[in-house]
Protein backbone atom coordinates (compact mmCIF):
# COMPACT_ATOMS: atom_id res chain seq x y z
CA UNK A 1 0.00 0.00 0.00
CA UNK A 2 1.13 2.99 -0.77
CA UNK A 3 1.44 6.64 1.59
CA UNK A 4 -0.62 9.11 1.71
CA UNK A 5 2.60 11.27 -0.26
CA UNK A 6 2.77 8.03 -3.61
CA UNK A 7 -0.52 8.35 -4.56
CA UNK A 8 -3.43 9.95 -5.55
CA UNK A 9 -7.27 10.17 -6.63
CA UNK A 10 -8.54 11.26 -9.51
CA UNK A 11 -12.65 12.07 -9.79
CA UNK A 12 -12.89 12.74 -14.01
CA UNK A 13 -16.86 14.86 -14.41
CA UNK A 14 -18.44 14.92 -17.53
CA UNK A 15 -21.15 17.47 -18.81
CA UNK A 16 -23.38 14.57 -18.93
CA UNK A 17 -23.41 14.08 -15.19
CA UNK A 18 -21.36 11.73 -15.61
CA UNK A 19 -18.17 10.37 -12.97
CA UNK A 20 -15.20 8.17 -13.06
CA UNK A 21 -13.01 7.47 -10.59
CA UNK A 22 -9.72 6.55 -10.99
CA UNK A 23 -6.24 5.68 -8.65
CA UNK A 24 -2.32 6.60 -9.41
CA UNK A 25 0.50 6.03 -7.94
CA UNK A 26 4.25 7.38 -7.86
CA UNK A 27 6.68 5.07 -9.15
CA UNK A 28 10.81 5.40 -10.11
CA UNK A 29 11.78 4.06 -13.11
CA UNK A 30 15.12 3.90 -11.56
CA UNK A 31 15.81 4.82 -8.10
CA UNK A 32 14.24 7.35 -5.50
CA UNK A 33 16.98 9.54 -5.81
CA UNK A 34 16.56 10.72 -9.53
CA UNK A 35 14.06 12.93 -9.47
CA UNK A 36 14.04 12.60 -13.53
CA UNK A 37 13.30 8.55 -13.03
CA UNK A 38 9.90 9.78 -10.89
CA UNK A 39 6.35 9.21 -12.81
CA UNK A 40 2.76 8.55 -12.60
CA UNK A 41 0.93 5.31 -12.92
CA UNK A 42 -1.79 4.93 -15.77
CA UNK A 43 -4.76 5.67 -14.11
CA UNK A 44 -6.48 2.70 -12.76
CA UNK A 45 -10.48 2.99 -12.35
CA UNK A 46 -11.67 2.44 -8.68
CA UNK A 47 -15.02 2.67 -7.00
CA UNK A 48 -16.69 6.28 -6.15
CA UNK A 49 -17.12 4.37 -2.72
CA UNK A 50 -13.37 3.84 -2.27
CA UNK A 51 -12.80 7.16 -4.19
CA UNK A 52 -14.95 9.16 -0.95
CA UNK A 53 -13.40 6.73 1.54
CA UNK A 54 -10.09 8.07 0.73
CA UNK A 55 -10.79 11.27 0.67
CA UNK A 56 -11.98 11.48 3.66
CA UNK A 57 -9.06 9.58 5.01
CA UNK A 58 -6.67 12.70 3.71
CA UNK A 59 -5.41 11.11 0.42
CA UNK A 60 -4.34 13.80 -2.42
CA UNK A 61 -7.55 14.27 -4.71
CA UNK A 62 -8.22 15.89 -7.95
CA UNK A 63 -11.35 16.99 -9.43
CA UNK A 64 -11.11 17.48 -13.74
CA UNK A 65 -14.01 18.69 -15.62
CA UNK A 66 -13.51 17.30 -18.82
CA UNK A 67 -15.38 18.94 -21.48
CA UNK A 68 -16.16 16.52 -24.49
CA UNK A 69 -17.94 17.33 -28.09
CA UNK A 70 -20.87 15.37 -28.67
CA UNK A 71 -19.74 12.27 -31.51
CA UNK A 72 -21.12 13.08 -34.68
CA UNK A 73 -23.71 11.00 -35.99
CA UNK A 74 -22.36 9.97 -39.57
CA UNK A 75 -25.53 7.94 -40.91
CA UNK A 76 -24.99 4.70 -43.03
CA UNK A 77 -26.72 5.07 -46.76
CA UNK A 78 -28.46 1.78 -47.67
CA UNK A 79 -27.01 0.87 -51.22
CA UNK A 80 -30.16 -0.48 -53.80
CA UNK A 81 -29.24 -4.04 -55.40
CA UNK A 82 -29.57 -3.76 -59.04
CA UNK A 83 -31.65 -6.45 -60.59
């Protein structure tokens, strides 16, 4: 398990209404001491129960509003068989 310093929360809102709920963690990709080797996890998704749980427990959170386009709607044109 990792401290409350290695890790962090992620909430990701949607204009929809919309929420995900996501987990990273610190890592080296070669020791502690090079600060260049330091990185972030790929998000991981996790429960909005666990999300609020930790929260409340102190854990580093972050809030994005993520602001999407609607996908466009490309309609499919039905070909006619020639007889």
């Amino acid at each position: 398990m990792h401290s409350k310093q290695t890790v962090k929360y992620i909430c990701h809102l949607y204009s929809s209404g919309n929420q995900y709920f996501y987990k990273t963690e610190l890592i080296t990709y070669d020791s502690w001491e090079d600060i260049d080797s330091l990185g972030w996890t790929t998000p991981r998704p996790i429960s909005e129960m666990t999300f609020r749980k930790r929260e409340k427990e102190g854990y580093k959170v972050e809030y994005k509003t993520l602001k999407k386009e609607p996908a466009e709607v490309i309609p499919f044109v039905k070909k006619q068989l020639s007889q």
